[in-house]
Protein backbone atom coordinates (compact mmCIF):
# COMPACT_ATOMS: atom_id res chain seq x y z
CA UNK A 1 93.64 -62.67 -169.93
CA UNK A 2 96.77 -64.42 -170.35
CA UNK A 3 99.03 -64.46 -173.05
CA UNK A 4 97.97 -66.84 -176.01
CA UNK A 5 101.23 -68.50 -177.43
CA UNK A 6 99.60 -68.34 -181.20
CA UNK A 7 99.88 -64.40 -180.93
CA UNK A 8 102.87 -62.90 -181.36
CA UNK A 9 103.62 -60.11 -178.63
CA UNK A 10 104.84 -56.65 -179.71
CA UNK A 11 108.76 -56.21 -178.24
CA UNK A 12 109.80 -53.96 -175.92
CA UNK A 13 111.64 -51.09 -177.18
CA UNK A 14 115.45 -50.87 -175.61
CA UNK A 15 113.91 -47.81 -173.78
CA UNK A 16 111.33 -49.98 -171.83
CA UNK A 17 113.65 -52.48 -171.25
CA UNK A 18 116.07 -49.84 -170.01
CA UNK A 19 113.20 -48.50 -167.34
CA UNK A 20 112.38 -51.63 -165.87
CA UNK A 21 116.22 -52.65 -165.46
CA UNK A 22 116.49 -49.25 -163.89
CA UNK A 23 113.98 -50.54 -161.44
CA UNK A 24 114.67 -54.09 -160.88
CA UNK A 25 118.64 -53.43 -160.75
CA UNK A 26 119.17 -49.55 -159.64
CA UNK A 27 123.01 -50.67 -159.69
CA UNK A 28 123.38 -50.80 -163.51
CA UNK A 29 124.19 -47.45 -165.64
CA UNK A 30 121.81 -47.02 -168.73
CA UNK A 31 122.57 -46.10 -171.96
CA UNK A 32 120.28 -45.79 -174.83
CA UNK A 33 121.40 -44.75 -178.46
CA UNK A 34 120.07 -45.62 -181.42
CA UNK A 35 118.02 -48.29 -180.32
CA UNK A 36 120.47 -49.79 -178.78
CA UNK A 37 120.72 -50.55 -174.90
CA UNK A 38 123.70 -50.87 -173.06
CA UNK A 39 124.04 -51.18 -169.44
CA UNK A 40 126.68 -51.91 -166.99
CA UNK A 41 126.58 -53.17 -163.51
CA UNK A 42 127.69 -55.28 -160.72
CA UNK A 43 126.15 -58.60 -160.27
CA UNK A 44 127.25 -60.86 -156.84
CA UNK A 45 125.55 -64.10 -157.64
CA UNK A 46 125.57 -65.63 -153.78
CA UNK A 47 127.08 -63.61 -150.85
CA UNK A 48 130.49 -65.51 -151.02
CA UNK A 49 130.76 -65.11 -154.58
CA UNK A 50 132.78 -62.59 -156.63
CA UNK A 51 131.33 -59.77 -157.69
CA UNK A 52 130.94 -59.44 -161.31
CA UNK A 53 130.70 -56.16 -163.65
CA UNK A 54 128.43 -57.30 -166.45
CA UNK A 55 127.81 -55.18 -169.89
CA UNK A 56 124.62 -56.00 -171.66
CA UNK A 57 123.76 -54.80 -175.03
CA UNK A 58 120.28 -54.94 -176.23
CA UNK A 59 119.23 -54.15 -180.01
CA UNK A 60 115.62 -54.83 -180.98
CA UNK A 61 114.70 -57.88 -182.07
CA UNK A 62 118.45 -59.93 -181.35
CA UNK A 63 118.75 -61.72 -177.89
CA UNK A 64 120.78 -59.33 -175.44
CA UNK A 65 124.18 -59.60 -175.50
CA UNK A 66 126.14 -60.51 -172.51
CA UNK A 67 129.76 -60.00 -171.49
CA UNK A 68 131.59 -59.99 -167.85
CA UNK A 69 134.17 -56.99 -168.11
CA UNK A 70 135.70 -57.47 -164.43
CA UNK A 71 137.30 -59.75 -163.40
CA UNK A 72 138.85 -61.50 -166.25
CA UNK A 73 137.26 -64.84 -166.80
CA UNK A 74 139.50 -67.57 -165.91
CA UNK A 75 140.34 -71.11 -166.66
CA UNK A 76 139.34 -73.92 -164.65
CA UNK A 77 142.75 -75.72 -163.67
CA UNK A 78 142.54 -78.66 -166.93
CA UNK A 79 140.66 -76.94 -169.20
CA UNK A 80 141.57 -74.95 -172.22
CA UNK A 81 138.60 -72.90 -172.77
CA UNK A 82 135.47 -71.14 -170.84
CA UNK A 83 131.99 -73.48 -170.74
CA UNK A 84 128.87 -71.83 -172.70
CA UNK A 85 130.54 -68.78 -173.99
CA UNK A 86 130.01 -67.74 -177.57
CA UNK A 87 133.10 -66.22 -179.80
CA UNK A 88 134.15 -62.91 -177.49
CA UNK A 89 133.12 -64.84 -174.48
CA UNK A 90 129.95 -63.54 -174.78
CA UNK A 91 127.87 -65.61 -172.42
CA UNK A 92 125.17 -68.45 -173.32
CA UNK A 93 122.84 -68.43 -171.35
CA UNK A 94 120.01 -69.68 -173.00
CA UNK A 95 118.96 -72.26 -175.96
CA UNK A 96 116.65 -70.85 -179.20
CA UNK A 97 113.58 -69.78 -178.02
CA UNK A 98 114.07 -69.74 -174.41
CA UNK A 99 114.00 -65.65 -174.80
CA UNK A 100 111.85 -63.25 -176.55
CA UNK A 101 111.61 -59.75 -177.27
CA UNK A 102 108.58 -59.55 -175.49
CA UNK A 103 110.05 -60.29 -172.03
CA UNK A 104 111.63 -58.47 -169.62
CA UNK A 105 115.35 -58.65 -170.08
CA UNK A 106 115.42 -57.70 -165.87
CA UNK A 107 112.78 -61.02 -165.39
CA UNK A 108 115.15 -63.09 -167.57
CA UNK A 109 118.58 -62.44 -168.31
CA UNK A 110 119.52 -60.79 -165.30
CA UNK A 111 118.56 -64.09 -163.25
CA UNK A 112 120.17 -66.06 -166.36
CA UNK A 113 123.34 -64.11 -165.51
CA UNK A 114 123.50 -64.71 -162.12
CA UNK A 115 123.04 -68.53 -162.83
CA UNK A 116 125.99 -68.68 -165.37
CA UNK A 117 127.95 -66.94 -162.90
CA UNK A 118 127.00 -69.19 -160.11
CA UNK A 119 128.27 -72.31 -161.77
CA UNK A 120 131.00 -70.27 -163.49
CA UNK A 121 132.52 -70.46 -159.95
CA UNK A 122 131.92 -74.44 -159.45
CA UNK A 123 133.20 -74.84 -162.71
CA UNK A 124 136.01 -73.04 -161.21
CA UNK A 125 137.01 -75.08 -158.17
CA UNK A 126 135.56 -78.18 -159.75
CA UNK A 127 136.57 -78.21 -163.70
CA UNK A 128 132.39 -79.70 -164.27
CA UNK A 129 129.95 -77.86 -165.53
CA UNK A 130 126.73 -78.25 -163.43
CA UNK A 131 124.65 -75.65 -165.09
CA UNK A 132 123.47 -78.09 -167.61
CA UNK A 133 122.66 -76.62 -171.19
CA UNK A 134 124.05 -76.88 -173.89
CA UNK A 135 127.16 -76.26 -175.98
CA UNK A 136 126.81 -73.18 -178.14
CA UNK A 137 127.58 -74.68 -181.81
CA UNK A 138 128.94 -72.41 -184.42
CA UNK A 139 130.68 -68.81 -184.03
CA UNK A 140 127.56 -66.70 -183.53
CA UNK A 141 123.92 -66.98 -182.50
């Protein structure tokens, strides 16, 4: 039986969400400590790309947190600030509701990530933002 979108699915602890990323992405480092996830890992987004250390931080019931920590982020020649980054440059990569507790951080913000990064780099060479989305309002989500 599939999921009914009326009933509201228990979330997966930061533990169960640290197994399956274990699994899906044997590259990242686990941590869990009181209830909080953190992993770190390399991400390559195509096999021309960069490749990308990513930290995510995952506390029970707020959307994971999402930060490259190598290389540096850069500037697009133009533009005075990063596309879809919150304060921190903590990456947007979804809007409100996109994202649940319920789901598999590895199913969805590990392929999120690699999409931000993807047109990170034609924002890059182009200054235009192709990911479509939107603009993060605000300091924090």
């Amino acid at each position: 039986m599939g999921r009914n979108r009326y009933v509201q699915q228990k979330p997966l602890t930061p533990a169960q969400q640290g197994y399956f990323l274990t699994r899906a992405f044997p590259q990242f480092r686990m941590k869990t400590a009181r209830s909080v996830l953190r992993c770190v890992g390399v991400l390559q987004p195509t096999p021309t790309s960069d490749r990308y250390t990513i930290e995510v931080e995952y506390k029970v019931p707020v959307r994971p947190k999402v930060r490259v920590v190598r290389p540096e982020l850069r500037l697009a020649p133009g533009r005075s600030r990063l596309p879809h980054v919150f304060e921190g440059n903590e990456l947007c990569l979804h809007v409100q509701g996109d994202w649940r507790p319920d789901l598999l951080i590895s199913d969805f913000i590990m392929p999120w990530i690699s999409a931000w990064l993807f047109f990170y780099e034609v924002w890059l060479a182009t200054g235009e933002w192709f990911g479509g989305g939107h603009e993060p309002t605000g300091t924090k989500r």
